[in-house]
C-alpha atoms as a PDB file:
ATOM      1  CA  UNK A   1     -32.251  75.605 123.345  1.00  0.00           C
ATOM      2  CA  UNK A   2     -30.999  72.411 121.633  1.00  0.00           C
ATOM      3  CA  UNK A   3     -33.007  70.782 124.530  1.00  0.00           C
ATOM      4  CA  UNK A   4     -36.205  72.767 123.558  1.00  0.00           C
ATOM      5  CA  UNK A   5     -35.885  72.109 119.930  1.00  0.00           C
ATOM      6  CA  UNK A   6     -35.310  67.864 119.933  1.00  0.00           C
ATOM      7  CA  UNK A   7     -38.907  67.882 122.558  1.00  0.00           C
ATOM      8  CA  UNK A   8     -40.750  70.024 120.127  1.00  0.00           C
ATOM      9  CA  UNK A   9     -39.370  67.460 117.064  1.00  0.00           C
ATOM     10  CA  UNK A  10     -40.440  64.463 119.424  1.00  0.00           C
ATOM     11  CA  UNK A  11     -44.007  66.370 120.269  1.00  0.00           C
ATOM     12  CA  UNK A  12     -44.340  66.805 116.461  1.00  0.00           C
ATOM     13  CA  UNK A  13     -43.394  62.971 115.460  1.00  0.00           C
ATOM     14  CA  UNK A  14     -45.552  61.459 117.787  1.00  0.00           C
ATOM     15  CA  UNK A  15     -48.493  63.642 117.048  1.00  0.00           C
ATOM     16  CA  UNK A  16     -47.969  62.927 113.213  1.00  0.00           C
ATOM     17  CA  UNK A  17     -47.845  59.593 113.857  1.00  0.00           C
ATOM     18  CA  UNK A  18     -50.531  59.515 115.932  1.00  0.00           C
ATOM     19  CA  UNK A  19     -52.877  61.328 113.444  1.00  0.00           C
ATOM     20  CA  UNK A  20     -51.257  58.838 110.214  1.00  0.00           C
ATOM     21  CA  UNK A  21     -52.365  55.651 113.065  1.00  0.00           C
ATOM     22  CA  UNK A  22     -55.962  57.296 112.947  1.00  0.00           C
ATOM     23  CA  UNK A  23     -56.158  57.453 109.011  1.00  0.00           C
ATOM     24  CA  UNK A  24     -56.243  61.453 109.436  1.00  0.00           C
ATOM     25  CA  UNK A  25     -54.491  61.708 106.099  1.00  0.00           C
ATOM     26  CA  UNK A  26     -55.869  59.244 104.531  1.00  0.00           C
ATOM     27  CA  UNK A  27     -57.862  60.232 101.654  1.00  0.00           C
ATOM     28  CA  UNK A  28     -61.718  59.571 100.754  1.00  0.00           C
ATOM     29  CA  UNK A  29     -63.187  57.245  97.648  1.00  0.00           C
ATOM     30  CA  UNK A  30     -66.854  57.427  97.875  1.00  0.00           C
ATOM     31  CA  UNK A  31     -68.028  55.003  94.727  1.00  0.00           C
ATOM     32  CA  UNK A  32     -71.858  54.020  93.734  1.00  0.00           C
ATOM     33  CA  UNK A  33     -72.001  50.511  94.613  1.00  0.00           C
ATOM     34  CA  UNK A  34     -74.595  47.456  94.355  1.00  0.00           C
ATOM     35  CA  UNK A  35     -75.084  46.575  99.020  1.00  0.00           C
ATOM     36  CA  UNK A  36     -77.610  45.601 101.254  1.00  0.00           C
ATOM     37  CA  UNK A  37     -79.169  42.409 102.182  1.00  0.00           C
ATOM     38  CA  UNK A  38     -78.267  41.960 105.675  1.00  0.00           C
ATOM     39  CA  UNK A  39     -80.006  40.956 108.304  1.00  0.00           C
ATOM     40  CA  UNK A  40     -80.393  43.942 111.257  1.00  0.00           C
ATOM     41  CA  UNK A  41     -81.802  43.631 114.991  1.00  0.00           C
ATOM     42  CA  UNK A  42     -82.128  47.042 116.495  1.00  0.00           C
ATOM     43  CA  UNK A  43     -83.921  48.958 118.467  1.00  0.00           C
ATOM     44  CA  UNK A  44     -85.275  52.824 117.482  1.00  0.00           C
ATOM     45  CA  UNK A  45     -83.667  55.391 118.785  1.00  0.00           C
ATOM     46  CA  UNK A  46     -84.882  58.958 119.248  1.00  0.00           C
ATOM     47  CA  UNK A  47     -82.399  61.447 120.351  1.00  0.00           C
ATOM     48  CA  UNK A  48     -78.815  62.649 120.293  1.00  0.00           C
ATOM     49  CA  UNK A  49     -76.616  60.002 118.414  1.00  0.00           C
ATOM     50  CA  UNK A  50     -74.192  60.185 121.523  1.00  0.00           C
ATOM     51  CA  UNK A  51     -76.024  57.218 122.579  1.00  0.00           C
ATOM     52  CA  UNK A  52     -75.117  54.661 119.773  1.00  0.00           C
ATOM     53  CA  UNK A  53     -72.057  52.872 122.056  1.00  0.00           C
ATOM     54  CA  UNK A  54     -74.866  52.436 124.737  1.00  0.00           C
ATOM     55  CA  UNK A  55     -77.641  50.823 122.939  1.00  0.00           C
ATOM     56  CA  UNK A  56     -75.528  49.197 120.444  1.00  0.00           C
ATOM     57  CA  UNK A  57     -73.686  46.933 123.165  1.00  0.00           C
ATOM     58  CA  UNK A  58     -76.905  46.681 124.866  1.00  0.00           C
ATOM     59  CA  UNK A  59     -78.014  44.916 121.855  1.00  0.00           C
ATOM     60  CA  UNK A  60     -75.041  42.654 121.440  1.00  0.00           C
ATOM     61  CA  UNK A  61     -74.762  41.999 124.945  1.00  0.00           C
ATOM     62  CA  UNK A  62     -78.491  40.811 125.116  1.00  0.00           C
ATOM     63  CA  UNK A  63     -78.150  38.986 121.788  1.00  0.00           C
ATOM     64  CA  UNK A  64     -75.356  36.920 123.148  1.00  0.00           C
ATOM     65  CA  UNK A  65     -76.209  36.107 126.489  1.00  0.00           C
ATOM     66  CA  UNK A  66     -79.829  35.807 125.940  1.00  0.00           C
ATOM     67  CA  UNK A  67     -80.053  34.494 122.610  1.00  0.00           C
ATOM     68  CA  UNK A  68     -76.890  32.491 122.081  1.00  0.00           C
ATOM     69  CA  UNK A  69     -76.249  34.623 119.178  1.00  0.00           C
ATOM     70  CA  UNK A  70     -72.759  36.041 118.572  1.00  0.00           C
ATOM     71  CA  UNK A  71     -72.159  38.938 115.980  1.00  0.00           C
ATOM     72  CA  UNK A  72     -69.323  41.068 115.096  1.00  0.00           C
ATOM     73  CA  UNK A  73     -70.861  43.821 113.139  1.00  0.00           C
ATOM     74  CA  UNK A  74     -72.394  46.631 114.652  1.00  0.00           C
ATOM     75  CA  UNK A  75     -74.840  48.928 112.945  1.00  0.00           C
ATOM     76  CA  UNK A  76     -76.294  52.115 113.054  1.00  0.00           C
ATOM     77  CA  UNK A  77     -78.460  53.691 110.197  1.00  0.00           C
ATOM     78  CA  UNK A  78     -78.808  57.699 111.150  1.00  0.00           C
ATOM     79  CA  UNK A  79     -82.086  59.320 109.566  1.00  0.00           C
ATOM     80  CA  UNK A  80     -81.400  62.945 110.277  1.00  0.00           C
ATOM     81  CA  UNK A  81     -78.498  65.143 109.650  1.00  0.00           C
ATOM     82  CA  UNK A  82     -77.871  66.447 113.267  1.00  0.00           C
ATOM     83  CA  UNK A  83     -76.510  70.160 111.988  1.00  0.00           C
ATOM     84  CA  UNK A  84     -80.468  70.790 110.573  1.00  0.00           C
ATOM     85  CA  UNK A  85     -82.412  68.297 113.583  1.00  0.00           C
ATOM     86  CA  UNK A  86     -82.427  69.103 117.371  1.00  0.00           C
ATOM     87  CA  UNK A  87     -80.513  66.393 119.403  1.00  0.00           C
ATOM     88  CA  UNK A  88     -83.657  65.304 121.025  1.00  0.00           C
ATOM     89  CA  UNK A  89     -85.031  64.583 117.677  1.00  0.00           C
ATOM     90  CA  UNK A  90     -82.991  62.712 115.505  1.00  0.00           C
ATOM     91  CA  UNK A  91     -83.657  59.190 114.405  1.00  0.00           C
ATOM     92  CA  UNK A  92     -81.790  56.354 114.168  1.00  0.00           C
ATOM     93  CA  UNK A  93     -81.978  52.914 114.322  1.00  0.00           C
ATOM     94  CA  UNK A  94     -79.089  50.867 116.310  1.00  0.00           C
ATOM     95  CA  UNK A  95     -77.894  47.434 116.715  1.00  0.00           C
ATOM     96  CA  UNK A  96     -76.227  44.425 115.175  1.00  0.00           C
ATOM     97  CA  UNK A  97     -75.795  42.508 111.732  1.00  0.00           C
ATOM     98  CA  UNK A  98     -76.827  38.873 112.520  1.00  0.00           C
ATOM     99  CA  UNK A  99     -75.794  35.830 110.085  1.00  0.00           C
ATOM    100  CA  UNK A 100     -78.028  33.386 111.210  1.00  0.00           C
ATOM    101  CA  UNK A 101     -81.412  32.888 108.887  1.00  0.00           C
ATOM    102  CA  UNK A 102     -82.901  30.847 111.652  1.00  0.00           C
ATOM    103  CA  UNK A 103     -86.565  31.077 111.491  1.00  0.00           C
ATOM    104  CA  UNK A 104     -87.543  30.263 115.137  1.00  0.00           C
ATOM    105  CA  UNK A 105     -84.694  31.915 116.449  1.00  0.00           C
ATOM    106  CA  UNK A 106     -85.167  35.127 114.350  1.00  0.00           C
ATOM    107  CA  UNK A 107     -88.795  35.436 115.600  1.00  0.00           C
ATOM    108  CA  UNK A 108     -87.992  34.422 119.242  1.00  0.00           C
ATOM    109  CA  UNK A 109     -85.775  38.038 118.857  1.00  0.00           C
ATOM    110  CA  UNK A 110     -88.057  39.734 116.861  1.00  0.00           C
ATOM    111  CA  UNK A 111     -90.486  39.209 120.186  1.00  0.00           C
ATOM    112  CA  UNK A 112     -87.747  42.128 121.411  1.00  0.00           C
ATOM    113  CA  UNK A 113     -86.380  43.595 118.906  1.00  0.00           C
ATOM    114  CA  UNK A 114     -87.145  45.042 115.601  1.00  0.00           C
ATOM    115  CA  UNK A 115     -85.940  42.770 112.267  1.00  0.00           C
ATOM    116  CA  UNK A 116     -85.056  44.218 108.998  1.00  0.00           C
ATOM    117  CA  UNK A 117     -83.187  43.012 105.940  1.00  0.00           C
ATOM    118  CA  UNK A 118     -80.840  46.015 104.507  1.00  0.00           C
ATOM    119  CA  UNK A 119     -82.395  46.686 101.201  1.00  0.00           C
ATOM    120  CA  UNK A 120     -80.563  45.893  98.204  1.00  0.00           C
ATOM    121  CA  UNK A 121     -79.731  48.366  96.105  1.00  0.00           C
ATOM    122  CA  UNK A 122     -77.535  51.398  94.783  1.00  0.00           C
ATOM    123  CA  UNK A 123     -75.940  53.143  97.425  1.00  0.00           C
ATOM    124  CA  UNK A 124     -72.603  55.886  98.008  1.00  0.00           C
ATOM    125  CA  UNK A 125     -70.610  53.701  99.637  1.00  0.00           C
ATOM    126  CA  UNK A 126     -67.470  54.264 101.056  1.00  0.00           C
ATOM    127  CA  UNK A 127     -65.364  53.053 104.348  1.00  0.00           C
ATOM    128  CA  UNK A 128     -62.333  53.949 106.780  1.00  0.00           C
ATOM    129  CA  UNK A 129     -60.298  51.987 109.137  1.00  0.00           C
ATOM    130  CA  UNK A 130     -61.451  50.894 112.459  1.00  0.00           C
ATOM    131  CA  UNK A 131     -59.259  50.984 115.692  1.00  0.00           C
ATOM    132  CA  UNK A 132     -61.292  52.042 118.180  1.00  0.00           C
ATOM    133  CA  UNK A 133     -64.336  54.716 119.184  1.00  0.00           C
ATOM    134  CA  UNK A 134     -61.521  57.073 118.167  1.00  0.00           C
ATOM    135  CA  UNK A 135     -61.744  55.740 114.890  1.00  0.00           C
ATOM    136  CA  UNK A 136     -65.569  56.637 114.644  1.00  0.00           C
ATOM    137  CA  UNK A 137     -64.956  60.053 115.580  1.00  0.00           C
ATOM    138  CA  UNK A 138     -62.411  60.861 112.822  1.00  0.00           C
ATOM    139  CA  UNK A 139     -64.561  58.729 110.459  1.00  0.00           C
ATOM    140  CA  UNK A 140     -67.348  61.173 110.802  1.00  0.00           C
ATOM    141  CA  UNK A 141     -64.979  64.355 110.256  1.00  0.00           C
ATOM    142  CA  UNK A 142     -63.211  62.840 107.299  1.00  0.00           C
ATOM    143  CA  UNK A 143     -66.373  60.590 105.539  1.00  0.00           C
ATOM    144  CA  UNK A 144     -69.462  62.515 106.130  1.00  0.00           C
ATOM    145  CA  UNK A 145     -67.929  65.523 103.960  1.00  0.00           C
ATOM    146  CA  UNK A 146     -66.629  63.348 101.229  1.00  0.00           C
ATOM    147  CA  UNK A 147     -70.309  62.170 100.784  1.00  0.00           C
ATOM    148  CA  UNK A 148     -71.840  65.472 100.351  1.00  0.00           C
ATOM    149  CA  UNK A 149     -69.051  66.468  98.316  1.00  0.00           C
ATOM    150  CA  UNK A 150     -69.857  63.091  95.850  1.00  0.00           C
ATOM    151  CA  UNK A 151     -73.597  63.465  96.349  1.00  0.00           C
ATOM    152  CA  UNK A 152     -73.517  67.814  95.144  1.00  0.00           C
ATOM    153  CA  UNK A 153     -70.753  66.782  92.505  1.00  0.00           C
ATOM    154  CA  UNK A 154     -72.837  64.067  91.217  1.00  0.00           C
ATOM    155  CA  UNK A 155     -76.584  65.324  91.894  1.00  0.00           C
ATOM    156  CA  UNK A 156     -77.616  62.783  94.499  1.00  0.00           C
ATOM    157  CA  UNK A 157     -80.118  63.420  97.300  1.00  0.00           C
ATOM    158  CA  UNK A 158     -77.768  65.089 100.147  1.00  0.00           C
ATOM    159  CA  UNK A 159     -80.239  64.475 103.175  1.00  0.00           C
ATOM    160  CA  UNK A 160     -80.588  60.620 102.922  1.00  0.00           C
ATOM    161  CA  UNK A 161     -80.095  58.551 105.684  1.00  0.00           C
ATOM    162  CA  UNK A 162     -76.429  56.902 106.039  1.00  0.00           C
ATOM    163  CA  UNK A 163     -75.814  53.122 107.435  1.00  0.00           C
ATOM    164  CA  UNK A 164     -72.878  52.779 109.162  1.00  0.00           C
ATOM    165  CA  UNK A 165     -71.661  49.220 109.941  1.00  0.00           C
ATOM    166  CA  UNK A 166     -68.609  48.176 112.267  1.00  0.00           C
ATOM    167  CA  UNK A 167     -67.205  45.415 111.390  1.00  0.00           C
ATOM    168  CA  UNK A 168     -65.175  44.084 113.892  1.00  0.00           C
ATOM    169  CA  UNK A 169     -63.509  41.487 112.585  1.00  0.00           C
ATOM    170  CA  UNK A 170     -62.361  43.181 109.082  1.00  0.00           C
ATOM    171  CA  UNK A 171     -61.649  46.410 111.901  1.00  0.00           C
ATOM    172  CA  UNK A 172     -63.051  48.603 109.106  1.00  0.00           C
ATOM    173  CA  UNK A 173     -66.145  50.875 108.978  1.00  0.00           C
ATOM    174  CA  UNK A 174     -68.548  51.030 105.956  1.00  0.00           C
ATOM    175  CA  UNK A 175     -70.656  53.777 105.486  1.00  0.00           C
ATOM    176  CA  UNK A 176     -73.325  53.288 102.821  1.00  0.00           C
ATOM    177  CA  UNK A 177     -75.349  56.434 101.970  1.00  0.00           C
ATOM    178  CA  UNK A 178     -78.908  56.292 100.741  1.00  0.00           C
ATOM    179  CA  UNK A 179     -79.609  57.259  96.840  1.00  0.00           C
ATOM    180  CA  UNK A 180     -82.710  58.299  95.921  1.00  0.00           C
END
């Protein structure tokens, strides 16, 4: 019985840890903040958002190799809220956060890819640790709730599109949600 009792204790430790590791308890501050300007290479993406590892390193990879051009934020701005849009028709746009404001080389990608600078602006803006895809998954059970709590509190738009950018190096992810 004593036996029983220290495994369950152990079971209970690690899984507590594990969770506190992940940032499961770690509570929410969604603030209205001044963002945007960045420059994003992506492609459009129709259909479930299960696909945003795939395209996303397809776009680094290709960015990199092909275009000498190494980035450490991904990106991924989501158009639809996928509990009101069939799989097969959300929207979303995927890819990376460049820092070079290289003309030619800017327009020898945009011959692939799509080109957009983030728009400046207001936006809900919060952000959670990043240690892994695991990371992304508890992000979106923990974040996406604290935004529609801060957007009903406060009378924002709740269907807006969301931006969420990985940034590699800082291992956090910031979600910026749209205010109209």
């Amino acid at each position: 019985m004593k036996t029983l009792l220290i495994i369950v204790i152990i079971a209970i430790v690690v899984i507590v840890a594990f969770f506190a590791y992940f940032d499961v308890f770690k509570k929410i501050e969604v603030k209205r903040l001044p963002a945007g300007g960045e420059i994003f290479v992506y492609e459009e993406v129709t259909g479930d958002y299960k696909q945003t590892p795939e395209v996303m390193d397809r776009v680094y990879y290709d960015l990199l190799n092909n275009f000498h051009i190494e980035t450490f934020k991904g990106c991924g701005i989501y158009y639809d809220n996928p509990r009101t849009t069939s799989k097969e028709k959300l929207r979303s746009h995927i890819g990376c956060i460049i820092e070079t404001a290289d003309s030619a080389l800017l327009a020898s990608v945009g011959e692939k890819y799509k080109i957009e600078i983030i728009p400046h602006g207001d936006y809900l803006v919060t952000e959670f640790s990043y240690k892994g895809a695991l990371s992304v998954m508890v992000g979106i059970f923990k974040v996406y709730p604290a935004m529609l709590r801060f957007s009903q509190k406060h009378g924002y738009n709740e269907e807006t599109r969301v931006t969420e950018i990985y940034d590699i190096p800082a291992k956090r992810i910031e979600y910026r949600k749209d205010i109209l």
